[in-house]
PDB file of N, CA and C in Angstrom:
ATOM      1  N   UNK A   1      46.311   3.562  -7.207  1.00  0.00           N
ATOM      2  CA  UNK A   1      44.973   3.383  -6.699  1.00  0.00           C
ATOM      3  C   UNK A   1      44.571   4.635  -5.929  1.00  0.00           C
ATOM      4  N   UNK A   2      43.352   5.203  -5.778  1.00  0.00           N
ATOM      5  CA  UNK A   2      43.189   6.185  -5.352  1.00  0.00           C
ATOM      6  C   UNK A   2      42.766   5.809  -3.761  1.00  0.00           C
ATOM      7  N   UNK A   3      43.266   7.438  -3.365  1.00  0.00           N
ATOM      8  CA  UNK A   3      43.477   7.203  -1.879  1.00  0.00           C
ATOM      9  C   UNK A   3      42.326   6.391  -0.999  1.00  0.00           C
ATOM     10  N   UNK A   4      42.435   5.678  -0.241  1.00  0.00           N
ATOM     11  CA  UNK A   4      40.673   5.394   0.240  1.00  0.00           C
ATOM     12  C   UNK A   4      39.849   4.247  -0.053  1.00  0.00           C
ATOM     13  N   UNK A   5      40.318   3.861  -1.228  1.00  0.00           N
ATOM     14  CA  UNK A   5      39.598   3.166  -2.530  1.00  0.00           C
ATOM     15  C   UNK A   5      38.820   1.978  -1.698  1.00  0.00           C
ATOM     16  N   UNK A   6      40.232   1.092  -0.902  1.00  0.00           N
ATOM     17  CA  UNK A   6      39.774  -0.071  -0.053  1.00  0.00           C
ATOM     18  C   UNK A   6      39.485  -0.054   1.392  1.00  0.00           C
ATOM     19  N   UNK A   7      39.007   0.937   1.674  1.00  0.00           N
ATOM     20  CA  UNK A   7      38.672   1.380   2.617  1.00  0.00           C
ATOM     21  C   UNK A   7      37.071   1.085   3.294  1.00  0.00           C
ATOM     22  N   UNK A   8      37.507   0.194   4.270  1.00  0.00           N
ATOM     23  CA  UNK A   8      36.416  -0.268   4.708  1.00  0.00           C
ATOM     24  C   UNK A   8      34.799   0.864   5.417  1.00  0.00           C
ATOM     25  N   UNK A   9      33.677   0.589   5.142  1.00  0.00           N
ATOM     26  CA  UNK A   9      33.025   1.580   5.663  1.00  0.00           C
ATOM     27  C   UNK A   9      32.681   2.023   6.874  1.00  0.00           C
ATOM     28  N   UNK A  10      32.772   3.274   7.487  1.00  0.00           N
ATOM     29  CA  UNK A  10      33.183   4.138   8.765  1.00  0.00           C
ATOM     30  C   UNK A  10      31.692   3.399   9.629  1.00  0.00           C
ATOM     31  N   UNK A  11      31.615   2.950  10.771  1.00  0.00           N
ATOM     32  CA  UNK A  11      30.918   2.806  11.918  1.00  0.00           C
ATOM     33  C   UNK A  11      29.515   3.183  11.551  1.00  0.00           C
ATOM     34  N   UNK A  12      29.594   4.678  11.272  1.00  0.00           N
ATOM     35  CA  UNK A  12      28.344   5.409  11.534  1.00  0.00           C
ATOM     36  C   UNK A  12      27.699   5.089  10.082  1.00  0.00           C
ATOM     37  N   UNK A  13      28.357   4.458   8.869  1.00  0.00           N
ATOM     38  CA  UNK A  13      28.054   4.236   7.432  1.00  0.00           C
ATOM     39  C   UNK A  13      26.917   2.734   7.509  1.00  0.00           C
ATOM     40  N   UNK A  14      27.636   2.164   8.429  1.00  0.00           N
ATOM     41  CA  UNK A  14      27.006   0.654   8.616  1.00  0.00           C
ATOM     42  C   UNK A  14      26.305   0.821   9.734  1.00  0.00           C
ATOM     43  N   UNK A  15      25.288   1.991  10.673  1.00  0.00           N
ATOM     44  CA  UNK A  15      24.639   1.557  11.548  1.00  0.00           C
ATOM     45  C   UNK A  15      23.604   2.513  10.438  1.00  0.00           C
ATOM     46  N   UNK A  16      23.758   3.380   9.490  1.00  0.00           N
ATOM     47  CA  UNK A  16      22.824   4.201   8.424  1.00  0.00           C
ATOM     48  C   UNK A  16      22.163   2.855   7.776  1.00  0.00           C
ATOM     49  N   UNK A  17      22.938   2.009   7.189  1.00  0.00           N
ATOM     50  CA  UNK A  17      22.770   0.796   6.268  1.00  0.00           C
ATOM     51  C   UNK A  17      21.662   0.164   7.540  1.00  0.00           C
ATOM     52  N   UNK A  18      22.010  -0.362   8.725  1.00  0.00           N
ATOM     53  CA  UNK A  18      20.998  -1.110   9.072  1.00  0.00           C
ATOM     54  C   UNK A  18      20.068  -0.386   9.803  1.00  0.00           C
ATOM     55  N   UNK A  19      20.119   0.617  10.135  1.00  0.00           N
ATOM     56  CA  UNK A  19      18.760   1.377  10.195  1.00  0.00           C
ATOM     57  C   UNK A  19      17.765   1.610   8.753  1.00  0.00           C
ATOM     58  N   UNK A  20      18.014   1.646   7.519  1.00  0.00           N
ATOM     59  CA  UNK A  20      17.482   1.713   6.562  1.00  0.00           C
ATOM     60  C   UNK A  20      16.798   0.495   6.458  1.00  0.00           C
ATOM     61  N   UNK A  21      17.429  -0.644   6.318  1.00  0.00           N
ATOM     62  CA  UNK A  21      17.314  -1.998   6.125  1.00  0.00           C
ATOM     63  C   UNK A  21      16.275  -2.075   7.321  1.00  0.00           C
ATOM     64  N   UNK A  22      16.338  -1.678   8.610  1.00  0.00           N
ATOM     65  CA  UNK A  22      15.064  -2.034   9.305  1.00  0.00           C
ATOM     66  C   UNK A  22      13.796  -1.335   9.031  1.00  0.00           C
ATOM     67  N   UNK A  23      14.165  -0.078   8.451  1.00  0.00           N
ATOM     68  CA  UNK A  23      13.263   0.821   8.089  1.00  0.00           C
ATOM     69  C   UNK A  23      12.457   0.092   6.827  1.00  0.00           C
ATOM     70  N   UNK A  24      13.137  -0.237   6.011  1.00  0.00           N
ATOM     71  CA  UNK A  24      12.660  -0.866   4.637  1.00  0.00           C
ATOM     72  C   UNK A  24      11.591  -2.197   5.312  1.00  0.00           C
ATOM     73  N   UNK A  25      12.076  -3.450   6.059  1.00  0.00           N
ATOM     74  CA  UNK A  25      11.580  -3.926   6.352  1.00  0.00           C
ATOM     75  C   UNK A  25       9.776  -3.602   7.362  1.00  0.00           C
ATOM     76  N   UNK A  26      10.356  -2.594   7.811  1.00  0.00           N
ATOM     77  CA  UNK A  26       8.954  -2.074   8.886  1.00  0.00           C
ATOM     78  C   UNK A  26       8.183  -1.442   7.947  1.00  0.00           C
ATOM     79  N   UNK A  27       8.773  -0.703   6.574  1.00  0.00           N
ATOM     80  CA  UNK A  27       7.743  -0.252   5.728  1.00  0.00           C
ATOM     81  C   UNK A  27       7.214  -0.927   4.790  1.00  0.00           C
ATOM     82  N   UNK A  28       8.145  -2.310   4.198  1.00  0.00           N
ATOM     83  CA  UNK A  28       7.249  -3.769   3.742  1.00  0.00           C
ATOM     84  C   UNK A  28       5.974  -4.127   4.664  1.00  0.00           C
ATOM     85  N   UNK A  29       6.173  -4.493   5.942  1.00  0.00           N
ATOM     86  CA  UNK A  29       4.999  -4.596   7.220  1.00  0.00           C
ATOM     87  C   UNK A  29       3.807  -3.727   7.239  1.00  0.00           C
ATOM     88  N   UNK A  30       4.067  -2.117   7.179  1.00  0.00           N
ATOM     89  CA  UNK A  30       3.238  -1.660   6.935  1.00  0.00           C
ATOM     90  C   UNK A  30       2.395  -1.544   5.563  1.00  0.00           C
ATOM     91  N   UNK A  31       2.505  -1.555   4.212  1.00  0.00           N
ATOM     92  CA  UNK A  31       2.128  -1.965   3.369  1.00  0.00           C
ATOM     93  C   UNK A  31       1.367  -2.977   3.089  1.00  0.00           C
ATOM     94  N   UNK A  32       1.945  -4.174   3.662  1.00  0.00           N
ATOM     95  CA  UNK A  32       0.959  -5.377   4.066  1.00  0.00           C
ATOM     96  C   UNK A  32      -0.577  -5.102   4.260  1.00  0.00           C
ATOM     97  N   UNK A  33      -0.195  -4.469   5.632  1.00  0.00           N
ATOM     98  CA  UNK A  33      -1.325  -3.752   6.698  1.00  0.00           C
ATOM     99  C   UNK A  33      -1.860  -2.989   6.064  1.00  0.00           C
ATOM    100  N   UNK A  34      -1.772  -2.479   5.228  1.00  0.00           N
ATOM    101  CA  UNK A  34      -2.318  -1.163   4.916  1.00  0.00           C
ATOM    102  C   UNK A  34      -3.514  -2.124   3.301  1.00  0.00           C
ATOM    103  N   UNK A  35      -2.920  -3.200   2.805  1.00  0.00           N
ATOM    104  CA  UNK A  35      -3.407  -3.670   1.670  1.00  0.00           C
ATOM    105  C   UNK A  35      -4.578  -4.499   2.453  1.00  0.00           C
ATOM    106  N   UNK A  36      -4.304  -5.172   3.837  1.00  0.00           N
ATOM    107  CA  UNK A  36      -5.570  -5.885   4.532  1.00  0.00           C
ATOM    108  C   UNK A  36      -6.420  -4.932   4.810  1.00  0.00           C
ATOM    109  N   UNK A  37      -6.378  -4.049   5.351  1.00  0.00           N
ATOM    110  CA  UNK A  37      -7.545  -3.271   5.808  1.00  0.00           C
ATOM    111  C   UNK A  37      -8.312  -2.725   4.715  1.00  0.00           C
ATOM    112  N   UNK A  38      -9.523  -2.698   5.241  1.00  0.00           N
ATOM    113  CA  UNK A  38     -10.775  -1.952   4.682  1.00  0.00           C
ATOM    114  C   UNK A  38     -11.720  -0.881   4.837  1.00  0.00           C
ATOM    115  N   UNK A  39     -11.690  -0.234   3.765  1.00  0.00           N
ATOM    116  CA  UNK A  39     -12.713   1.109   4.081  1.00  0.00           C
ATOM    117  C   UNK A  39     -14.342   0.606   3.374  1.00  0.00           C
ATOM    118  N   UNK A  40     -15.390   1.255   3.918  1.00  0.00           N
ATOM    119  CA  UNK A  40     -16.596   1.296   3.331  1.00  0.00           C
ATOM    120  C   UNK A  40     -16.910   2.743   3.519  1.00  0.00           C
ATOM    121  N   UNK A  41     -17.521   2.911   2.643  1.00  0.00           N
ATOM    122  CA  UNK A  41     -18.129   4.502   1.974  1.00  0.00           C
ATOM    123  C   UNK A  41     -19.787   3.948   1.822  1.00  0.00           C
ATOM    124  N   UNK A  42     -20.465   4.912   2.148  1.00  0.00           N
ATOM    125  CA  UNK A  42     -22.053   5.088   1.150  1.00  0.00           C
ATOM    126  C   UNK A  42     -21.984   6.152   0.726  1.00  0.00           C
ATOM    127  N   UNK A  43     -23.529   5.993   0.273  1.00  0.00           N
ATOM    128  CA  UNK A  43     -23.708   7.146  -0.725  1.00  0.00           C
ATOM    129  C   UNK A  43     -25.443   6.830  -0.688  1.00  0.00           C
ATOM    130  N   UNK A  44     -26.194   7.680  -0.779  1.00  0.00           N
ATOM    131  CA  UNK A  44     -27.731   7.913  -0.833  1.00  0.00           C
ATOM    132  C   UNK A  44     -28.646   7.355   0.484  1.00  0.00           C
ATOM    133  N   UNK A  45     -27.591   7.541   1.820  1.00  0.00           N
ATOM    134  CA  UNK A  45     -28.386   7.547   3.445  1.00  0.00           C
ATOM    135  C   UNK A  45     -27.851   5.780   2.702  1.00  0.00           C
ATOM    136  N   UNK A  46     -26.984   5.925   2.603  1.00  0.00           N
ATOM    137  CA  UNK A  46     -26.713   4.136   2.996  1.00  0.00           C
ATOM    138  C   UNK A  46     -26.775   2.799   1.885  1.00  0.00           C
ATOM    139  N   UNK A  47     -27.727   3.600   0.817  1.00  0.00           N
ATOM    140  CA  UNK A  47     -28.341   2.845  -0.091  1.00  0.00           C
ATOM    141  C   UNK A  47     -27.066   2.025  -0.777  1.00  0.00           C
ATOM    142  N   UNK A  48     -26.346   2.728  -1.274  1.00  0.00           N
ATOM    143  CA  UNK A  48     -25.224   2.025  -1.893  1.00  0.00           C
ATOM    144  C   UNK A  48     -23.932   1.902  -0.718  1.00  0.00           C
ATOM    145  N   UNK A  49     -22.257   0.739  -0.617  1.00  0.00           N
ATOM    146  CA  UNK A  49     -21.995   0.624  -0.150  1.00  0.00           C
ATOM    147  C   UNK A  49     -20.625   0.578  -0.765  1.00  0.00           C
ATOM    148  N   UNK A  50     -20.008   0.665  -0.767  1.00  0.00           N
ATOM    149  CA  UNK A  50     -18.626   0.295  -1.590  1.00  0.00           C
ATOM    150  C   UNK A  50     -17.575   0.273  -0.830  1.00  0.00           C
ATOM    151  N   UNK A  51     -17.161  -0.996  -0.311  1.00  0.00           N
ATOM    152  CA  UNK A  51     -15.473  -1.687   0.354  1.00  0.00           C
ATOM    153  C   UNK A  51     -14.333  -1.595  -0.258  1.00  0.00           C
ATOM    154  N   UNK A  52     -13.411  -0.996   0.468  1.00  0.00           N
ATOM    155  CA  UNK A  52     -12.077  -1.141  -0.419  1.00  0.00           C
ATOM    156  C   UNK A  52     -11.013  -1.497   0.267  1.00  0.00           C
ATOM    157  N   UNK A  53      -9.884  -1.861  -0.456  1.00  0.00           N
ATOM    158  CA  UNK A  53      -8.889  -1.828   0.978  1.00  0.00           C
ATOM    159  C   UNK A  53      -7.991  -0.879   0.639  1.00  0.00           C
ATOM    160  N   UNK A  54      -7.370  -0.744   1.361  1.00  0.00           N
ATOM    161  CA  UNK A  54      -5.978   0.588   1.273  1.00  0.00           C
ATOM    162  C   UNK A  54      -5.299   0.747   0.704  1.00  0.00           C
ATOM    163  N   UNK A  55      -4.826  -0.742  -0.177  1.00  0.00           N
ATOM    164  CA  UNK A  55      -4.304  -0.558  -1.522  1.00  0.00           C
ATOM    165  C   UNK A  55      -5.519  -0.402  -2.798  1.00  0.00           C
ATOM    166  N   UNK A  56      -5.944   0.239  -2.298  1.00  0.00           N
ATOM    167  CA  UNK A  56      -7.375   1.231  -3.754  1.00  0.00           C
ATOM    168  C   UNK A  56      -7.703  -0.566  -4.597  1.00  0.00           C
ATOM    169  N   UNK A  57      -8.064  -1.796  -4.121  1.00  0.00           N
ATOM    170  CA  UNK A  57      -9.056  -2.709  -4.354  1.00  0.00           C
ATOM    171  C   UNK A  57     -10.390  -2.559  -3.959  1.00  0.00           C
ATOM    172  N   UNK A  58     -11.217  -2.881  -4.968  1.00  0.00           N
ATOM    173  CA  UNK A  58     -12.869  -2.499  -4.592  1.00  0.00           C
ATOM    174  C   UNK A  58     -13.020  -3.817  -4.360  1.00  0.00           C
ATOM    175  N   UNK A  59     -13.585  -3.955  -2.892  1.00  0.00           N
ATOM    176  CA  UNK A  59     -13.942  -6.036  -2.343  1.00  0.00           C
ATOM    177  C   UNK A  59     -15.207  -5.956  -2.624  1.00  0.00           C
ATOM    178  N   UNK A  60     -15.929  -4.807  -2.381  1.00  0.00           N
ATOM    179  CA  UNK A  60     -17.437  -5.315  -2.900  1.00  0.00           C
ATOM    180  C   UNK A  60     -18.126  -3.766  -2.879  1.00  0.00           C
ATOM    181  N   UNK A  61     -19.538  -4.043  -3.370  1.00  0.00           N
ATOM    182  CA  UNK A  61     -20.319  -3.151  -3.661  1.00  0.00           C
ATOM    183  C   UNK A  61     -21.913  -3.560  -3.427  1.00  0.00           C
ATOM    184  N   UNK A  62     -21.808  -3.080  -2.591  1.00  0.00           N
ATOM    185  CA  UNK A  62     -23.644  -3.331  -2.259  1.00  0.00           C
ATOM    186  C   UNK A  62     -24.804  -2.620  -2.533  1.00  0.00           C
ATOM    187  N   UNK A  63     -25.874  -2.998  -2.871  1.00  0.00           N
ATOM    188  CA  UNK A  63     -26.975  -1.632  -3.441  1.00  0.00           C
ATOM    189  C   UNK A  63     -27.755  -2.342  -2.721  1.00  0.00           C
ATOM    190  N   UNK A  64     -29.089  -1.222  -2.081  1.00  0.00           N
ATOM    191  CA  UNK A  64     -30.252  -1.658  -1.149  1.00  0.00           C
ATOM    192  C   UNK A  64     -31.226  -1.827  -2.352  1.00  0.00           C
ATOM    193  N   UNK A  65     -31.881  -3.172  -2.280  1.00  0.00           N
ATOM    194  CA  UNK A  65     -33.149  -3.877  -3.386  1.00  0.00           C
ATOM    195  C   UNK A  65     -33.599  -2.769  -3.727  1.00  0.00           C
ATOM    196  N   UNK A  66     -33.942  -2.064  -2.716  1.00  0.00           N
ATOM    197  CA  UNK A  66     -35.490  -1.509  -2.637  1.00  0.00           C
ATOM    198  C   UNK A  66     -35.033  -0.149  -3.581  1.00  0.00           C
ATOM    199  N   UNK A  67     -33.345   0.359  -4.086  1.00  0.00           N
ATOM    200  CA  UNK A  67     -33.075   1.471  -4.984  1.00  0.00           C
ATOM    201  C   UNK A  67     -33.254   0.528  -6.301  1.00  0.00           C
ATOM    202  N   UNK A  68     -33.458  -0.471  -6.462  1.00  0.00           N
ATOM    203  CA  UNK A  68     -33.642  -1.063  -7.866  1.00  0.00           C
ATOM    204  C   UNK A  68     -34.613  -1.331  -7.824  1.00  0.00           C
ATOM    205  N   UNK A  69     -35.657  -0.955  -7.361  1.00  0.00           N
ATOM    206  CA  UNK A  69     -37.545  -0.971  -7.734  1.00  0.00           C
ATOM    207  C   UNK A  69     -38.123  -0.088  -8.146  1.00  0.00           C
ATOM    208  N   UNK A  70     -37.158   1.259  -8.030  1.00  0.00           N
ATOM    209  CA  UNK A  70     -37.333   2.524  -8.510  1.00  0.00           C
ATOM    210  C   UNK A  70     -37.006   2.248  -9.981  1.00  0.00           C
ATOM    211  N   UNK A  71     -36.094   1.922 -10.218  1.00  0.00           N
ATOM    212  CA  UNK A  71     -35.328   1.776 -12.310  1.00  0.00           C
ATOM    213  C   UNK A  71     -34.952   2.970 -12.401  1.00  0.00           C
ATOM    214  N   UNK A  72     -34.637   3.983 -11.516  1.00  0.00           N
ATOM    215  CA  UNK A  72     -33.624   5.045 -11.945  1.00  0.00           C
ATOM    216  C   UNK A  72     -32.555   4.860 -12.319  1.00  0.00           C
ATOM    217  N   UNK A  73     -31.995   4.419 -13.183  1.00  0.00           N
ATOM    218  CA  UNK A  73     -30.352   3.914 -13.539  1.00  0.00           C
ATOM    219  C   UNK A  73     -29.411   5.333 -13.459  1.00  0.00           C
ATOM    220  N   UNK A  74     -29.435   6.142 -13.828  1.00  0.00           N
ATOM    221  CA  UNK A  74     -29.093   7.386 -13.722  1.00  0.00           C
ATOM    222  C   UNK A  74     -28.537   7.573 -12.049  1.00  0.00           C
ATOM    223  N   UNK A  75     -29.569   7.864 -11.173  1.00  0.00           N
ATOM    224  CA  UNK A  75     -29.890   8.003  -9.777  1.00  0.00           C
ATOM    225  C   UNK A  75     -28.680   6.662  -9.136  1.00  0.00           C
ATOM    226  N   UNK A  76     -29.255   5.737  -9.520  1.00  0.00           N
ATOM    227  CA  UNK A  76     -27.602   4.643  -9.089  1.00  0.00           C
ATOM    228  C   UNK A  76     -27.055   5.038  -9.700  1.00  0.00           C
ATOM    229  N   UNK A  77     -25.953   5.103 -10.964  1.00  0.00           N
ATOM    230  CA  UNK A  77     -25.175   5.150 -11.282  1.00  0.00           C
ATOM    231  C   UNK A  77     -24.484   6.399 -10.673  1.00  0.00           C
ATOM    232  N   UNK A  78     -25.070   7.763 -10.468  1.00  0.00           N
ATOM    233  CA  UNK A  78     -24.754   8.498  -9.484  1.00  0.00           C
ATOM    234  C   UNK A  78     -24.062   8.660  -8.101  1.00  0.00           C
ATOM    235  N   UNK A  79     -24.885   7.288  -7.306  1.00  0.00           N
ATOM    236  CA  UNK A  79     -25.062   6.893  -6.291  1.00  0.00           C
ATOM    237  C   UNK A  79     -23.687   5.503  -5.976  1.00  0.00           C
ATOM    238  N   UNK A  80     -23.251   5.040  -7.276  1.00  0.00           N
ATOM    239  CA  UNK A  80     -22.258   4.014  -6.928  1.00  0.00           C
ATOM    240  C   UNK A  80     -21.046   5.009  -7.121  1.00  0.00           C
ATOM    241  N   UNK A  81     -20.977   5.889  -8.606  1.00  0.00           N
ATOM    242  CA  UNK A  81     -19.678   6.932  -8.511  1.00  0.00           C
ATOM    243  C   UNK A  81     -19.643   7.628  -7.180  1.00  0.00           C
ATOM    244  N   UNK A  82     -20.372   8.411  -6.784  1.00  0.00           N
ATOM    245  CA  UNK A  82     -20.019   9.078  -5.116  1.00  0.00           C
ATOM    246  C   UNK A  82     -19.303   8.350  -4.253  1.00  0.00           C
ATOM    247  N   UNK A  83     -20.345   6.765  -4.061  1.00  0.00           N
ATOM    248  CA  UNK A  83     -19.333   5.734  -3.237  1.00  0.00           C
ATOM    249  C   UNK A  83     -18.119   5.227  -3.505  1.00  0.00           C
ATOM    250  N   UNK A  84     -17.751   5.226  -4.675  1.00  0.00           N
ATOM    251  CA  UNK A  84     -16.242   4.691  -5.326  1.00  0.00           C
ATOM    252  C   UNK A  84     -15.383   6.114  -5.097  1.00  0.00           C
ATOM    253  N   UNK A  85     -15.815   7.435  -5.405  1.00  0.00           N
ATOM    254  CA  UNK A  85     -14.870   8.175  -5.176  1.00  0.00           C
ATOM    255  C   UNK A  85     -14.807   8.165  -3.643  1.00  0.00           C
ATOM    256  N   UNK A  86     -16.238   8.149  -2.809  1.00  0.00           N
ATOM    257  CA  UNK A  86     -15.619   8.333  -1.055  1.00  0.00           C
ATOM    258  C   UNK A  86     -14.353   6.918  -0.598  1.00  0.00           C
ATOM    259  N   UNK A  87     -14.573   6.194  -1.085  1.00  0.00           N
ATOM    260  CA  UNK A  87     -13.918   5.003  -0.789  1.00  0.00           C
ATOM    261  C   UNK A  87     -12.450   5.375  -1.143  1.00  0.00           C
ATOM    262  N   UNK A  88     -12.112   5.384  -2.568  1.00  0.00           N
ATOM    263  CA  UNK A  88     -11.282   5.896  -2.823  1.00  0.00           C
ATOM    264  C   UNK A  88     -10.005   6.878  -1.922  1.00  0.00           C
ATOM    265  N   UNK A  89     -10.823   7.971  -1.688  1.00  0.00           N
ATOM    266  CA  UNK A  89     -10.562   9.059  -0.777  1.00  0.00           C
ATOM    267  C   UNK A  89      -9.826   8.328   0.300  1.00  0.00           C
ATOM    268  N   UNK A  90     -10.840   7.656   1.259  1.00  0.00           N
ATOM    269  CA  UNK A  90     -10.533   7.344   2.322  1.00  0.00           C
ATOM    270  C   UNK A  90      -9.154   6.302   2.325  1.00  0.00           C
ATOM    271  N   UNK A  91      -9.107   5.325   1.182  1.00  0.00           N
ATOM    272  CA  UNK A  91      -8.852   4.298   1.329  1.00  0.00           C
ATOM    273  C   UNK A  91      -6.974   5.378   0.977  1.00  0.00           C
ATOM    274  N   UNK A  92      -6.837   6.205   0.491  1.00  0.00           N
ATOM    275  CA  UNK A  92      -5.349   7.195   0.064  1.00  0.00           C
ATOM    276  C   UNK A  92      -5.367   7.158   1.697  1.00  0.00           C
ATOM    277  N   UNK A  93      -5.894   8.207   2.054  1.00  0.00           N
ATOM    278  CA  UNK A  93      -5.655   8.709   3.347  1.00  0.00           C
ATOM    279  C   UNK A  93      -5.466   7.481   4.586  1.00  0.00           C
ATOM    280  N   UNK A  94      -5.973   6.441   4.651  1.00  0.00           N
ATOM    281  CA  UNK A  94      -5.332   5.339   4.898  1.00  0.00           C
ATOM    282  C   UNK A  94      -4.201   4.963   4.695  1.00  0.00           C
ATOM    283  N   UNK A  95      -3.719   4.780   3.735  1.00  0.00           N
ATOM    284  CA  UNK A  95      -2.666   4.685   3.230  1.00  0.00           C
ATOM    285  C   UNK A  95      -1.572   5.356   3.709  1.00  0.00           C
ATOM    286  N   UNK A  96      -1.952   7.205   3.357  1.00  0.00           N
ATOM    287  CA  UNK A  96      -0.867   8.144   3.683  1.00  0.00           C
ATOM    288  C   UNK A  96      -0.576   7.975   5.087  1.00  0.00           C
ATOM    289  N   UNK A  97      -1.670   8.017   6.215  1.00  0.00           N
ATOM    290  CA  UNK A  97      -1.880   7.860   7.419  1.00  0.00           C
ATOM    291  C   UNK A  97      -0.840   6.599   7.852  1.00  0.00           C
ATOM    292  N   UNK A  98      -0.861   5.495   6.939  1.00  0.00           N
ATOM    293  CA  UNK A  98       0.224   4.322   7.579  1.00  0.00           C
ATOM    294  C   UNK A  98       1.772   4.619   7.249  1.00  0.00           C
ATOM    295  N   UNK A  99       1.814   5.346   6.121  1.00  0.00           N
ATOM    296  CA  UNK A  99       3.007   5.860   5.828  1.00  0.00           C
ATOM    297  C   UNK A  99       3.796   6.797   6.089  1.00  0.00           C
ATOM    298  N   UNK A 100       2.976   7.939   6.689  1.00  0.00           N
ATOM    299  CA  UNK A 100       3.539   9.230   7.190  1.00  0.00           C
ATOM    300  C   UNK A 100       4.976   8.932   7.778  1.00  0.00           C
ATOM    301  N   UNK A 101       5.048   8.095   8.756  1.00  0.00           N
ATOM    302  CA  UNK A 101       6.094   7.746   9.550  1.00  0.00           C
ATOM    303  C   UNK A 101       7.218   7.659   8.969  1.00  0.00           C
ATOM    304  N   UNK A 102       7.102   6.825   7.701  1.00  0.00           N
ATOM    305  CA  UNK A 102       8.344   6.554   6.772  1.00  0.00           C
ATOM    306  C   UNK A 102       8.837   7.278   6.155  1.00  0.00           C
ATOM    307  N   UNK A 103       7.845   8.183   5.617  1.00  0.00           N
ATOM    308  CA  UNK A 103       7.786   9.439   4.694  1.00  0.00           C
ATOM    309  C   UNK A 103       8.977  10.252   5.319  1.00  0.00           C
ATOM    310  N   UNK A 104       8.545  10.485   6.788  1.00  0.00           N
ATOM    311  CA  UNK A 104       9.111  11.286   8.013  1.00  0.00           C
ATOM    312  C   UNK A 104      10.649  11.368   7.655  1.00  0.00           C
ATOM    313  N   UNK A 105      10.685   9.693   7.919  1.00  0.00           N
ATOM    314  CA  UNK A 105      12.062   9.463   8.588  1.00  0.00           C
ATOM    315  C   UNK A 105      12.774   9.637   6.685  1.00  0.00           C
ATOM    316  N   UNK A 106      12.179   9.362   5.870  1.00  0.00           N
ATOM    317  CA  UNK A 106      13.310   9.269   4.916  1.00  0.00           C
ATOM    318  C   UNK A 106      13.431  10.876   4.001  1.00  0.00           C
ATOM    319  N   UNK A 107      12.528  11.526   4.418  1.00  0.00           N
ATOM    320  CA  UNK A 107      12.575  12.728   3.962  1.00  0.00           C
ATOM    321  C   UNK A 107      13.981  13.529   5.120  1.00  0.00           C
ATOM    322  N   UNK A 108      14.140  12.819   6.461  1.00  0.00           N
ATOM    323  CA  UNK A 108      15.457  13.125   7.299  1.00  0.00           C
ATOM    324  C   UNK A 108      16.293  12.648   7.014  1.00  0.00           C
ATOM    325  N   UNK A 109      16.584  11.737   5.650  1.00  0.00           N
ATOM    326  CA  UNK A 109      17.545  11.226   5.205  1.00  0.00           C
ATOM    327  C   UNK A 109      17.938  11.479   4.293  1.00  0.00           C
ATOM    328  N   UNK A 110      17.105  12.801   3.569  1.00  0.00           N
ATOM    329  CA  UNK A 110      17.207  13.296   2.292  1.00  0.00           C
ATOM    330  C   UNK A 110      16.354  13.153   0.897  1.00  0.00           C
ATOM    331  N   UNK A 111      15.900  11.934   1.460  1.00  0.00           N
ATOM    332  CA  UNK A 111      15.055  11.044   0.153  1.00  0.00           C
ATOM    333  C   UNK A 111      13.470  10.935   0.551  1.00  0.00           C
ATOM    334  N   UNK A 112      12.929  11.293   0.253  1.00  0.00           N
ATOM    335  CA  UNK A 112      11.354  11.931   0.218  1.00  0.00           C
ATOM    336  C   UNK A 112      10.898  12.898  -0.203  1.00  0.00           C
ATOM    337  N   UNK A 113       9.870  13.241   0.394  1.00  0.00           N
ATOM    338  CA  UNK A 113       9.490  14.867  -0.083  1.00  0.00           C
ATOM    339  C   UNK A 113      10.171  15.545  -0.436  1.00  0.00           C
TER     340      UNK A 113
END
């Protein structure tokens, strides 16, 4: 049998294991958090509105009446892409913003970036 083989794991092996394991758990938690929250974006001084949450779900999309009395379809359709990409945007950087921390610690563990 090779030397070692049954060799139980060293102190500092099993406080790595449950620091990970808490880490894993606190970064399940944050994920959570990060899928409840919500961003809103406009686009045309307000006219359009677009909600998302942090896991990149669109909850809603609002348009002001008064841009559909015009019948520019063009002009909205414009006006909802801008808001889906600002949302978008924001809703990453949300994201990255809740994660940085984890990123941190596991890129000091070798495994990340």
């Amino acid at each position: 049998m090779a030397k070692g083989f049954n060799a139980r794991p060293s102190a500092s092996g099993g406080n790595m294991m449950s620091q990970l394991a808490k880490l894993q758990e606190q970064m399940a938690q944050a994920q959570d958090e990060i899928a409840n929250e919500t961003v809103t974006e406009t686009s045309g001084g307000g006219a359009v509105a677009v909600t998302m949450t942090g896991d990149q779900q669109c909850k809603s999309v609002k348009i002001d009446p008064d841009l559909l009395a015009d019948g520019d379809a063009e002009m909205l359709e414009d006006m909802l892409l801008a808001a889906v990409n600002k949302a978008l945007e924001s809703s990453r950087k949300l994201s990255e913003e809740k994660m940085a921390p984890f990123t941190n610690m596991l890129s000091g563990f070798g495994m990340g970036r």
